[in-house]
PDB file of N, CA and C in Angstrom:
ATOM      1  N   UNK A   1     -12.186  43.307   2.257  1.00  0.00           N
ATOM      2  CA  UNK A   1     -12.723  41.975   2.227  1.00  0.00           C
ATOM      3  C   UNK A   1     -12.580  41.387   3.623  1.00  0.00           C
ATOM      4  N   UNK A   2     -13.684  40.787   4.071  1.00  0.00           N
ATOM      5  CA  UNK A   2     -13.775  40.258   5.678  1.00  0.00           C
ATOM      6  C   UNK A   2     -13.319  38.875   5.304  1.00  0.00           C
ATOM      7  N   UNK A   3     -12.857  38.160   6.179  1.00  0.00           N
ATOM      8  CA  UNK A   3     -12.713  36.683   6.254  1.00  0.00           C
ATOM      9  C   UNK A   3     -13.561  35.934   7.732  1.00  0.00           C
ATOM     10  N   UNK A   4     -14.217  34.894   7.180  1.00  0.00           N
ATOM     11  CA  UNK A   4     -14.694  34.397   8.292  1.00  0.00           C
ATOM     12  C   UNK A   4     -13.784  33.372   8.695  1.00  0.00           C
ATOM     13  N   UNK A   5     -13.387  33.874  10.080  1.00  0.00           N
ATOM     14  CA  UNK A   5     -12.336  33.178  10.787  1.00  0.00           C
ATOM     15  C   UNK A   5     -13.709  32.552  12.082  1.00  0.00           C
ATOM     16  N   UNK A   6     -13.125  31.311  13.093  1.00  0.00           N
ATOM     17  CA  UNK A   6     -13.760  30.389  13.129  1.00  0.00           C
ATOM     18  C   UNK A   6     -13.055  29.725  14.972  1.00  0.00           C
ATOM     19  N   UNK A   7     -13.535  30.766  15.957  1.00  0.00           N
ATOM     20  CA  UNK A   7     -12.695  30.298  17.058  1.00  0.00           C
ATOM     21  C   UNK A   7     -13.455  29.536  18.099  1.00  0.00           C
ATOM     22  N   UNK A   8     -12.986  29.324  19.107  1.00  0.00           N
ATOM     23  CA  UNK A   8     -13.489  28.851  20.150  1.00  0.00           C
ATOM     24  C   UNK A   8     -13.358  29.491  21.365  1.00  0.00           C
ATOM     25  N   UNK A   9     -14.431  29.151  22.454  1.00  0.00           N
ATOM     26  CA  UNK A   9     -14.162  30.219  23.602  1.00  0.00           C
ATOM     27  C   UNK A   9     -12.745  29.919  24.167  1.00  0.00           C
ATOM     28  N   UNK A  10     -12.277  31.359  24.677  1.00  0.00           N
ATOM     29  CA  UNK A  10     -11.369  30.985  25.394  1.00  0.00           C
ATOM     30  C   UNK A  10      -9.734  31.241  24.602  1.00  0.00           C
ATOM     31  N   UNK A  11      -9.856  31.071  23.870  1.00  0.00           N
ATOM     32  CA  UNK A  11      -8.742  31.041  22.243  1.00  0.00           C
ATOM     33  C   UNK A  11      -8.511  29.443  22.528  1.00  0.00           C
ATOM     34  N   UNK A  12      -9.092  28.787  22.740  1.00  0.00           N
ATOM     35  CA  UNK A  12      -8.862  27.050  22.439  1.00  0.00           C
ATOM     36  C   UNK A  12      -8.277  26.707  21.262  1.00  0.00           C
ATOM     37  N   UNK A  13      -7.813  26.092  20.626  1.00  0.00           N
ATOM     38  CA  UNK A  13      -7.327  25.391  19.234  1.00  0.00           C
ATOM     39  C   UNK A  13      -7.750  24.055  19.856  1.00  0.00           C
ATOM     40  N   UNK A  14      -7.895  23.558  18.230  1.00  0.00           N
ATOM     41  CA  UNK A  14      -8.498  22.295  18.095  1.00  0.00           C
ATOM     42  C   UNK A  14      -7.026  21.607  16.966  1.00  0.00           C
ATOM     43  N   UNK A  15      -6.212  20.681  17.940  1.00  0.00           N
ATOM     44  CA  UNK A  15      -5.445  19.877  17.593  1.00  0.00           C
ATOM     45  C   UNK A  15      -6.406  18.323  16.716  1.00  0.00           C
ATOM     46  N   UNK A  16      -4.990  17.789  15.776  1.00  0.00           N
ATOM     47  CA  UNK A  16      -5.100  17.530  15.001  1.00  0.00           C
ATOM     48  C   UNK A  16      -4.863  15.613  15.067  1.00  0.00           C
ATOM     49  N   UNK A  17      -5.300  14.376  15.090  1.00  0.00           N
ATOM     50  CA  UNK A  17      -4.795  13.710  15.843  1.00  0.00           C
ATOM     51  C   UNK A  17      -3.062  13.430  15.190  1.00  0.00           C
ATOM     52  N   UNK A  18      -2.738  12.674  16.104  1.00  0.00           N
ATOM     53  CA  UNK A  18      -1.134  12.151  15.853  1.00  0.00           C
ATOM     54  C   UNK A  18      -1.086  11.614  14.446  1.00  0.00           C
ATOM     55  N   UNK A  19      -1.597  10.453  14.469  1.00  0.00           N
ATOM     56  CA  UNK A  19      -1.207   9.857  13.093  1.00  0.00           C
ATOM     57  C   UNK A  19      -2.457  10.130  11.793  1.00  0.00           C
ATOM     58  N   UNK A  20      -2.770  11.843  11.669  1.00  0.00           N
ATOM     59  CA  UNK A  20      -3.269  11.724  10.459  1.00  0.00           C
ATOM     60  C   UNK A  20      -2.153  12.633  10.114  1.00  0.00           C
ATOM     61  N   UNK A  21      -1.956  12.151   8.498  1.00  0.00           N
ATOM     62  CA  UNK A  21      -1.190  12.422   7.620  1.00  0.00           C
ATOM     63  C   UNK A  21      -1.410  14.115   7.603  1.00  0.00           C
ATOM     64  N   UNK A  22      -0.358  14.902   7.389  1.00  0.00           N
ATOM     65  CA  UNK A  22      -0.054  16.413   7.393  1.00  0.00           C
ATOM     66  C   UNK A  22       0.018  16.899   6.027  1.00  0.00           C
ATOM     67  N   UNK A  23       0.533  16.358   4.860  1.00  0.00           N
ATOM     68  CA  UNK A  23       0.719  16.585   3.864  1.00  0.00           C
ATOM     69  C   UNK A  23       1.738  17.392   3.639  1.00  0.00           C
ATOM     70  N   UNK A  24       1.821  17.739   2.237  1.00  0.00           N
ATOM     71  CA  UNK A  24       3.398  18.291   1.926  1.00  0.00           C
ATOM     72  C   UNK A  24       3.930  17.356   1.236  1.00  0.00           C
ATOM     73  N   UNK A  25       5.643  17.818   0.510  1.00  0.00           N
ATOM     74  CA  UNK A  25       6.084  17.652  -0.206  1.00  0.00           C
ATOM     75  C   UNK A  25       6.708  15.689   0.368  1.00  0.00           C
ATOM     76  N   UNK A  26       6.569  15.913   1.545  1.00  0.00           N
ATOM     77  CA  UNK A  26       6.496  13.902   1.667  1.00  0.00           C
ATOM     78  C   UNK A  26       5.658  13.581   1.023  1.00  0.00           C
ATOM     79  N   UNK A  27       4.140  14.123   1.459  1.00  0.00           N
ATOM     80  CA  UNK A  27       2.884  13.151   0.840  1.00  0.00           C
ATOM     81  C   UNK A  27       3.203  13.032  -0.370  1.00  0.00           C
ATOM     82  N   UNK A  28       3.213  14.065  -1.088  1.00  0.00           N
ATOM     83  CA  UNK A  28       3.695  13.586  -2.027  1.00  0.00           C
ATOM     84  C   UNK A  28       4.507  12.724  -2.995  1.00  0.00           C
ATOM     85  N   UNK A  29       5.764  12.752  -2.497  1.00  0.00           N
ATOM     86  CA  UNK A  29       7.109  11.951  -2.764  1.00  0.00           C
ATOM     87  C   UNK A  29       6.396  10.407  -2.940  1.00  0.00           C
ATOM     88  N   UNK A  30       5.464  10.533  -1.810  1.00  0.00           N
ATOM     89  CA  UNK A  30       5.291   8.588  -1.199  1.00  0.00           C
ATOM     90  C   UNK A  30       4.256   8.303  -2.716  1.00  0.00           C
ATOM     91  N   UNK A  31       3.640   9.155  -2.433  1.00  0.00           N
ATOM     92  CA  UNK A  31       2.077   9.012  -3.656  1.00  0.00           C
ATOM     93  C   UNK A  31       3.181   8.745  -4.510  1.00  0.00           C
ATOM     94  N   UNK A  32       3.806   9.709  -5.322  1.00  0.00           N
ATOM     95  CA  UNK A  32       4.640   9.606  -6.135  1.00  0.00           C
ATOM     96  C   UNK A  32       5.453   8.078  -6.530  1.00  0.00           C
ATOM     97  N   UNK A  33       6.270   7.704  -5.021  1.00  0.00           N
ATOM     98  CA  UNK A  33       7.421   6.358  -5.253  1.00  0.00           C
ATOM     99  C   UNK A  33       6.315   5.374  -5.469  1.00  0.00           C
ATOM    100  N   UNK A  34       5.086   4.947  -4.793  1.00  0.00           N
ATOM    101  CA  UNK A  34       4.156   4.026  -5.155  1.00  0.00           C
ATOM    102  C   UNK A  34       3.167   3.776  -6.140  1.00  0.00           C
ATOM    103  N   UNK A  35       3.668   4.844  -6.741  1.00  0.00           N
ATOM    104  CA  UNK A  35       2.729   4.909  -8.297  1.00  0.00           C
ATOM    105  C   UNK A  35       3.418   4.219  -9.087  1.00  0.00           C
ATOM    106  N   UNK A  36       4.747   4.765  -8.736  1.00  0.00           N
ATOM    107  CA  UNK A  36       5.664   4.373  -9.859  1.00  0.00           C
ATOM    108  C   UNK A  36       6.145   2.687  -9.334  1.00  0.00           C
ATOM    109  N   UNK A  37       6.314   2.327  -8.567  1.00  0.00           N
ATOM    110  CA  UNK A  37       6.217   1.011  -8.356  1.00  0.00           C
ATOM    111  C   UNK A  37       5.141  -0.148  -8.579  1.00  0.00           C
ATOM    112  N   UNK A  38       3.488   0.854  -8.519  1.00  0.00           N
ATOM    113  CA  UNK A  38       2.510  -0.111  -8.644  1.00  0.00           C
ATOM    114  C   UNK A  38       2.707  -0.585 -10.357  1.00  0.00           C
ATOM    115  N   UNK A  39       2.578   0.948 -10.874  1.00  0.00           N
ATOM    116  CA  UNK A  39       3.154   0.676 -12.553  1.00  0.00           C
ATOM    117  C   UNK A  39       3.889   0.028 -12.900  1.00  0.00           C
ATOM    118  N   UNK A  40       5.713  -0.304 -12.299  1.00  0.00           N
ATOM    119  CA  UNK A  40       6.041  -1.035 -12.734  1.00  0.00           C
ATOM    120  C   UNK A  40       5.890  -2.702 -12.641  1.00  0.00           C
ATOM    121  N   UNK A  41       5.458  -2.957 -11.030  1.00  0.00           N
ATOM    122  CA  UNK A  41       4.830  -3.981 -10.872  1.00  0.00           C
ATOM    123  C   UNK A  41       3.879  -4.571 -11.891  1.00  0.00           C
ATOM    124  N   UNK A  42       2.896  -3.511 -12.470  1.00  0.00           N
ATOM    125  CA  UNK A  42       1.805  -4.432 -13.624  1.00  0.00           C
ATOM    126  C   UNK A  42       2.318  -4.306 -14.776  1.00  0.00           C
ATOM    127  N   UNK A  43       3.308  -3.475 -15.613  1.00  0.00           N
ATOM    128  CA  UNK A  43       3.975  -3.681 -16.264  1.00  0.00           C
ATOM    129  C   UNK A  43       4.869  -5.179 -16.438  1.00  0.00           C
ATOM    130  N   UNK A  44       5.387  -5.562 -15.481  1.00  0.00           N
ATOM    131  CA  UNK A  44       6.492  -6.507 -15.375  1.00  0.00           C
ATOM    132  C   UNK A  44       5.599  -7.873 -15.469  1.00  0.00           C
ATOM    133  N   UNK A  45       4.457  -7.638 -14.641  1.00  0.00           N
ATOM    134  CA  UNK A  45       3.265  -8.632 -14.738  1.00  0.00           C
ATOM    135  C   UNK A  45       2.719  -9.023 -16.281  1.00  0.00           C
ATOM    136  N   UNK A  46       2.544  -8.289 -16.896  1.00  0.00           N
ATOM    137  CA  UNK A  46       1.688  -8.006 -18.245  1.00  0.00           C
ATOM    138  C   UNK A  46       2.793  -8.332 -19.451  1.00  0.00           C
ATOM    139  N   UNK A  47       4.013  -7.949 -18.963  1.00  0.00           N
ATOM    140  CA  UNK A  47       5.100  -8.433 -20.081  1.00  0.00           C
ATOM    141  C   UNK A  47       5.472  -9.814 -19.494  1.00  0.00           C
ATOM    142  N   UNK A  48       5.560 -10.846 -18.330  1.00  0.00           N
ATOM    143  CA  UNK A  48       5.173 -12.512 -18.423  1.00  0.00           C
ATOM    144  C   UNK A  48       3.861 -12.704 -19.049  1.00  0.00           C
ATOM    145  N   UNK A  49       2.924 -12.037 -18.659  1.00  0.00           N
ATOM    146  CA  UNK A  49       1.621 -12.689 -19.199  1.00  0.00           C
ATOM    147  C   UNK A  49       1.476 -13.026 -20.726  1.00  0.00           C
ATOM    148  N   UNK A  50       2.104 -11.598 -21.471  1.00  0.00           N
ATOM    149  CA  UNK A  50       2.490 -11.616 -23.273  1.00  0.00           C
ATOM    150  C   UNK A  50       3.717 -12.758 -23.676  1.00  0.00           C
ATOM    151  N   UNK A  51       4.391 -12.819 -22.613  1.00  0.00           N
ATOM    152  CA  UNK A  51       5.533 -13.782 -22.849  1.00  0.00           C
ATOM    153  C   UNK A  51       5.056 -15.000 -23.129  1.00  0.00           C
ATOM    154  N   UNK A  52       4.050 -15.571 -22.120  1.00  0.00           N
ATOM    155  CA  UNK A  52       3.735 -16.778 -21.669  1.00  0.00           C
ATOM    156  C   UNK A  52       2.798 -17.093 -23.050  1.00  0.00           C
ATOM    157  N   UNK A  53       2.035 -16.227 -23.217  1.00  0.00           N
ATOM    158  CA  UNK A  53       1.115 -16.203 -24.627  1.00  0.00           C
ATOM    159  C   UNK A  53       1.831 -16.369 -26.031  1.00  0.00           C
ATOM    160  N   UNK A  54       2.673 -16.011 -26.141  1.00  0.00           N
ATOM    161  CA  UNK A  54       3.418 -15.855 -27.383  1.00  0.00           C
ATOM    162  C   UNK A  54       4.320 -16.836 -27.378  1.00  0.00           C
ATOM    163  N   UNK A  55       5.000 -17.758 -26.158  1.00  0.00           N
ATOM    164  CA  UNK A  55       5.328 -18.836 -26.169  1.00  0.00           C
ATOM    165  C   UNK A  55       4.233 -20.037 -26.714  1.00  0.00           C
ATOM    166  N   UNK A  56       3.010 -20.209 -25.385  1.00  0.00           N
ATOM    167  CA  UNK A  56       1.866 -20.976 -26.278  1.00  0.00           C
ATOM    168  C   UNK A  56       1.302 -21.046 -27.932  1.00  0.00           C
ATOM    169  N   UNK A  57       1.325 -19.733 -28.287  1.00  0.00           N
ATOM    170  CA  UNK A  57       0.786 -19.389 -29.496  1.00  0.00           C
ATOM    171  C   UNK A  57       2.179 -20.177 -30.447  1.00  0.00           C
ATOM    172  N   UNK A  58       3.686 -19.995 -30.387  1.00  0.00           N
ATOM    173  CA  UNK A  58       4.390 -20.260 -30.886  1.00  0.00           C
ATOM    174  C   UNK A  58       4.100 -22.419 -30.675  1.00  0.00           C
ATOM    175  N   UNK A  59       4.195 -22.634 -29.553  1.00  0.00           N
ATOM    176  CA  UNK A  59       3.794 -24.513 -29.920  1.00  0.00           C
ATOM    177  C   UNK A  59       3.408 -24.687 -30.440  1.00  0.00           C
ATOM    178  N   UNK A  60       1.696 -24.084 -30.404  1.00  0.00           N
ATOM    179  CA  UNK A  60       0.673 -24.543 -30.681  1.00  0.00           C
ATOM    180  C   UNK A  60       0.383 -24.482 -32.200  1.00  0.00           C
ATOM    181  N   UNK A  61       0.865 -23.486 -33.095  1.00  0.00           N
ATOM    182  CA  UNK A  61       1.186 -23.447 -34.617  1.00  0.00           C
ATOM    183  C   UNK A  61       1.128 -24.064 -34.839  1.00  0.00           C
ATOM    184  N   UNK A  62       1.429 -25.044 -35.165  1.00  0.00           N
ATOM    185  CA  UNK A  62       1.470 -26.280 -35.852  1.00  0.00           C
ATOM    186  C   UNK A  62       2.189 -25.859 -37.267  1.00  0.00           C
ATOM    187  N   UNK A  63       3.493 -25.215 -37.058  1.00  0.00           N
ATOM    188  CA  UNK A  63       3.840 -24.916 -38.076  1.00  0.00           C
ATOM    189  C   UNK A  63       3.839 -23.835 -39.120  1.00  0.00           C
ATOM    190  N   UNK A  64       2.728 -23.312 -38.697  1.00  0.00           N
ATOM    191  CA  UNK A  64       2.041 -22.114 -39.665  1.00  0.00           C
ATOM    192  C   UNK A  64       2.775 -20.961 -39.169  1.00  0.00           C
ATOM    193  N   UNK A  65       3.170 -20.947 -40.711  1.00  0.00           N
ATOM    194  CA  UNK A  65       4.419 -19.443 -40.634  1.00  0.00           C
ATOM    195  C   UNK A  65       3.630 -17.909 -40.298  1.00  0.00           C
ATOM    196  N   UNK A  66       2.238 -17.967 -40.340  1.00  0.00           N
ATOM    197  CA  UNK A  66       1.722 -17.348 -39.820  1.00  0.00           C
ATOM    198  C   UNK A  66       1.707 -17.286 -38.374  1.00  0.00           C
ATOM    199  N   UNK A  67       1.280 -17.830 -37.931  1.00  0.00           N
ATOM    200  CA  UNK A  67       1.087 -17.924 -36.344  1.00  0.00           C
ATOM    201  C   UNK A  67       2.491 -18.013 -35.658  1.00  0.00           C
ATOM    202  N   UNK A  68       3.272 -18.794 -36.414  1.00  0.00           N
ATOM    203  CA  UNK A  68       4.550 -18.728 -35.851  1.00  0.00           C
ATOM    204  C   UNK A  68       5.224 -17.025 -35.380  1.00  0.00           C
ATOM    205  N   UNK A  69       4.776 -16.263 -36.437  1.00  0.00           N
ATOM    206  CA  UNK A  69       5.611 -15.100 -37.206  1.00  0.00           C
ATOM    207  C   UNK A  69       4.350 -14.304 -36.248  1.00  0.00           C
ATOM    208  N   UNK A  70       3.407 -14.404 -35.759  1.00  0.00           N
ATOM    209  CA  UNK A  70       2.443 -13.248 -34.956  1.00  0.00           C
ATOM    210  C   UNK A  70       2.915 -14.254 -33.833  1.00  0.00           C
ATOM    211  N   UNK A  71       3.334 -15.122 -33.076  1.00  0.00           N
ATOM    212  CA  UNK A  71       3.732 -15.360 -31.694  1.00  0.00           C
ATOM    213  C   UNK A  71       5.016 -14.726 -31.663  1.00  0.00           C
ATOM    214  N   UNK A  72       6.060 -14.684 -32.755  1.00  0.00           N
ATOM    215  CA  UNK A  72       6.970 -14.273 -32.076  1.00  0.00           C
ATOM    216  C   UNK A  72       7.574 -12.788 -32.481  1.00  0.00           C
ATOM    217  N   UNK A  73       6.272 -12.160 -32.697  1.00  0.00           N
ATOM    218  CA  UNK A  73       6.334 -10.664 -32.592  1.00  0.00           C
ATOM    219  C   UNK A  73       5.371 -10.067 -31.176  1.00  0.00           C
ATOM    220  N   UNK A  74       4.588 -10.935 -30.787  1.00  0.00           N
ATOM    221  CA  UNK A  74       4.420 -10.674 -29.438  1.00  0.00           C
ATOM    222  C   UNK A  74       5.424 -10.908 -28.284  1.00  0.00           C
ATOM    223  N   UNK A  75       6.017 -11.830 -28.655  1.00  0.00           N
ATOM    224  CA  UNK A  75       6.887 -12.104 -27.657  1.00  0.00           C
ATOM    225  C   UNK A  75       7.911 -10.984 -27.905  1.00  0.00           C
ATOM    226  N   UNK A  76       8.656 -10.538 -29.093  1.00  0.00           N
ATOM    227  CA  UNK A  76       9.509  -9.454 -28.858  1.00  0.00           C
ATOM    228  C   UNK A  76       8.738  -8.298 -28.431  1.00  0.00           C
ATOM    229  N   UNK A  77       7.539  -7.853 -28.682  1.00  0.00           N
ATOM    230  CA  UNK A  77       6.980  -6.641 -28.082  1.00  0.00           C
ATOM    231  C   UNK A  77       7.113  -6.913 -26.625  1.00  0.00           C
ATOM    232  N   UNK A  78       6.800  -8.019 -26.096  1.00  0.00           N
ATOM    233  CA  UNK A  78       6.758  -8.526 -24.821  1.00  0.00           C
ATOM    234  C   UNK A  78       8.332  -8.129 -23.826  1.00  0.00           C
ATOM    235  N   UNK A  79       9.245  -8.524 -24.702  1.00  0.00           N
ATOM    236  CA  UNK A  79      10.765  -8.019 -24.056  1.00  0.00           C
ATOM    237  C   UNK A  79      10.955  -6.659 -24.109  1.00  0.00           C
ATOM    238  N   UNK A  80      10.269  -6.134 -25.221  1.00  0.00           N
ATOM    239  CA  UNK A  80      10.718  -4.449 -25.482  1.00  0.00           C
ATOM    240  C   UNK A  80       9.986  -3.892 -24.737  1.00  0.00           C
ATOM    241  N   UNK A  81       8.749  -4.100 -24.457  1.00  0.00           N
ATOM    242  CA  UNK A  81       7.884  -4.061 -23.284  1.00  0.00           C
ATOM    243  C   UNK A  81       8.848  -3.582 -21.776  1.00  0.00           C
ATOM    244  N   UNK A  82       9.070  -4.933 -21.637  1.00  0.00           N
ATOM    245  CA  UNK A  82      10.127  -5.025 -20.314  1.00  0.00           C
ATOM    246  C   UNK A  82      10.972  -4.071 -20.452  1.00  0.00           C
ATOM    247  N   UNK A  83      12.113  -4.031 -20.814  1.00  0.00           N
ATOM    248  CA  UNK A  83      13.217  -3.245 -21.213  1.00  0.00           C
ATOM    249  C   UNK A  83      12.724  -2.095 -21.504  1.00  0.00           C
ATOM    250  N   UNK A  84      12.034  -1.300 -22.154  1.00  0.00           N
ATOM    251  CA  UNK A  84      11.252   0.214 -21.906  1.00  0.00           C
ATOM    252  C   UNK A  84      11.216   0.377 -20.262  1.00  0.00           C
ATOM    253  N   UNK A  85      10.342  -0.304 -19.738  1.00  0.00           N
ATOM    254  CA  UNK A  85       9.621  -0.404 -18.459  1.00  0.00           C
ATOM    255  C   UNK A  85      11.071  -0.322 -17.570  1.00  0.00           C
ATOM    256  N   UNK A  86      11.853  -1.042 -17.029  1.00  0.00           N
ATOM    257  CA  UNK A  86      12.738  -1.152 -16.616  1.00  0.00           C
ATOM    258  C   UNK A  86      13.801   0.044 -16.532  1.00  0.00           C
ATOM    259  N   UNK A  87      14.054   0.571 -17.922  1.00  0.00           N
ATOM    260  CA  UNK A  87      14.716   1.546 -18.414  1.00  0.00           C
ATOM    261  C   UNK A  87      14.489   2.889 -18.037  1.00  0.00           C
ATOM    262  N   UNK A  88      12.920   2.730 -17.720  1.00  0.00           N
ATOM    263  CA  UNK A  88      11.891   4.247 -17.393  1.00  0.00           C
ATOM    264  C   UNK A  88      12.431   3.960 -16.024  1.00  0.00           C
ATOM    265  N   UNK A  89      12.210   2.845 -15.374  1.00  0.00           N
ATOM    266  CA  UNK A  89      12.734   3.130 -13.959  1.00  0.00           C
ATOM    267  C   UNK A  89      13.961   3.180 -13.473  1.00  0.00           C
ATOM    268  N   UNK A  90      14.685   2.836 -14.185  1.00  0.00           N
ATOM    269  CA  UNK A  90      16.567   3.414 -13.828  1.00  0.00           C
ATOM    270  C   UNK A  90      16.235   4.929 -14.253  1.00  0.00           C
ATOM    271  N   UNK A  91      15.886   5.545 -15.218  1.00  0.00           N
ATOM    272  CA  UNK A  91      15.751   6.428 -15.377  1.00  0.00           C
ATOM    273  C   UNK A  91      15.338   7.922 -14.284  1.00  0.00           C
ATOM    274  N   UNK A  92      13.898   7.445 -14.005  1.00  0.00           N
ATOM    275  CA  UNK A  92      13.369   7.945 -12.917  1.00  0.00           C
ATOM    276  C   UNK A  92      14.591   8.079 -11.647  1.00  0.00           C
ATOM    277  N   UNK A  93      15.206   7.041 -11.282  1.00  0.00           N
ATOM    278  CA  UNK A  93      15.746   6.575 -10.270  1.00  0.00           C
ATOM    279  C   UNK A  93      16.988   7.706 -10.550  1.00  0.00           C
ATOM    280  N   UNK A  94      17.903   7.594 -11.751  1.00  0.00           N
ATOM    281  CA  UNK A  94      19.156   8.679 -12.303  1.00  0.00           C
ATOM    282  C   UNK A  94      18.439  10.168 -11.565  1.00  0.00           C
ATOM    283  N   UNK A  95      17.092  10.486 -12.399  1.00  0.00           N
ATOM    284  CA  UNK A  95      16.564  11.762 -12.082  1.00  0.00           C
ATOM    285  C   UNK A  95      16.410  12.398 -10.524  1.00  0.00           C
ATOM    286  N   UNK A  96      16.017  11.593  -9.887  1.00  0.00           N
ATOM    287  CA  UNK A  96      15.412  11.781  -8.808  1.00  0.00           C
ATOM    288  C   UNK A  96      16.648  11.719  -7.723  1.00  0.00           C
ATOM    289  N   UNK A  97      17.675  11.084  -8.401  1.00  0.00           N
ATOM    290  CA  UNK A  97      19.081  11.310  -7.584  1.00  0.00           C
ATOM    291  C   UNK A  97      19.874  12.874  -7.887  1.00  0.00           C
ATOM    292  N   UNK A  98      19.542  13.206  -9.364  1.00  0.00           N
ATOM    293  CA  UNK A  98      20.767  14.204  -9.186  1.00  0.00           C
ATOM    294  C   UNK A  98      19.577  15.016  -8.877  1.00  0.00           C
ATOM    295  N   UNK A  99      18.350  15.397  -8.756  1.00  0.00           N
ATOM    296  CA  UNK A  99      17.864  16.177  -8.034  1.00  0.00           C
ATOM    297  C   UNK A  99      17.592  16.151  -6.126  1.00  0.00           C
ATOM    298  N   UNK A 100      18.104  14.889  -5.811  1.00  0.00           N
ATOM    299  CA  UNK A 100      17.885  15.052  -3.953  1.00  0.00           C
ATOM    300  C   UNK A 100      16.917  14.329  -3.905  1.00  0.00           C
ATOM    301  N   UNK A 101      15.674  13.667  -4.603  1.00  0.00           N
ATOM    302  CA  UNK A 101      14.832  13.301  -4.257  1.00  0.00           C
ATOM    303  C   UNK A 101      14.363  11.222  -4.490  1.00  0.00           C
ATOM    304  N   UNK A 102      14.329  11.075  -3.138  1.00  0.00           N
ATOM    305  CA  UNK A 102      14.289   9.956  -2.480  1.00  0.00           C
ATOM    306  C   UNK A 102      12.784   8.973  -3.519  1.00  0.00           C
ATOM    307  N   UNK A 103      12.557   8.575  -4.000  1.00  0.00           N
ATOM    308  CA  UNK A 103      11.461   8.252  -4.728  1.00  0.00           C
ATOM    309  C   UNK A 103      11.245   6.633  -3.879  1.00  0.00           C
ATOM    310  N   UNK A 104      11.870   5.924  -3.816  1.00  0.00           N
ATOM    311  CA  UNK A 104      12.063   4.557  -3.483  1.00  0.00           C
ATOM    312  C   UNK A 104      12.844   4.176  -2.224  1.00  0.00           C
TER     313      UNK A 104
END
């Protein structure tokens, strides 16, 4: 099997500039720590937003053991929400220590 290899006169090489990214197990790591931060960022976002809702919904009842009783099962999904979320990231954070790897 031939390979088409690809030179220049002279044996020239064609360098690469300075600041483009090389890739490897950094690129990765970074992709990696900022995923997991953007996630928890809209996570943490999305469990105030359910909070804030399930507070309103709870005023605004007017009493009704209905509405009362569906605001404040959003609002606990809303904390368990959090606390999952939170939990995944101590977690991550435990993992990524006893293996060497820097995530954050």
């Amino acid at each position: 099997m031939h390979y088409l290899a690809l030179t220049l006169p002279g044996g020239q090489t064609i360098q690469a500039p300075a600041d483009l990214p090389q890739g490897g197990l950094t690129t990765v790591t970074k992709v990696i720590a900022n995923a997991i931060t953007i996630m928890l960022i809209l996570t943490v976002i999305l469990s105030l937003i359910f909070l804030i809702l399930g507070g309103i919904g709870w005023i605004t009842s007017g009493g009704d053991k209905q509405k009362v009783s569906s605001a404040r099962s959003r609002i606990t999904y809303a904390i368990i929400g959090l606390i999952v979320a939170l939990l995944s990231f101590f977690i991550v954070g435990i993992v990524g220590f006893f293996f060497n790897v820097k995530l954050l």
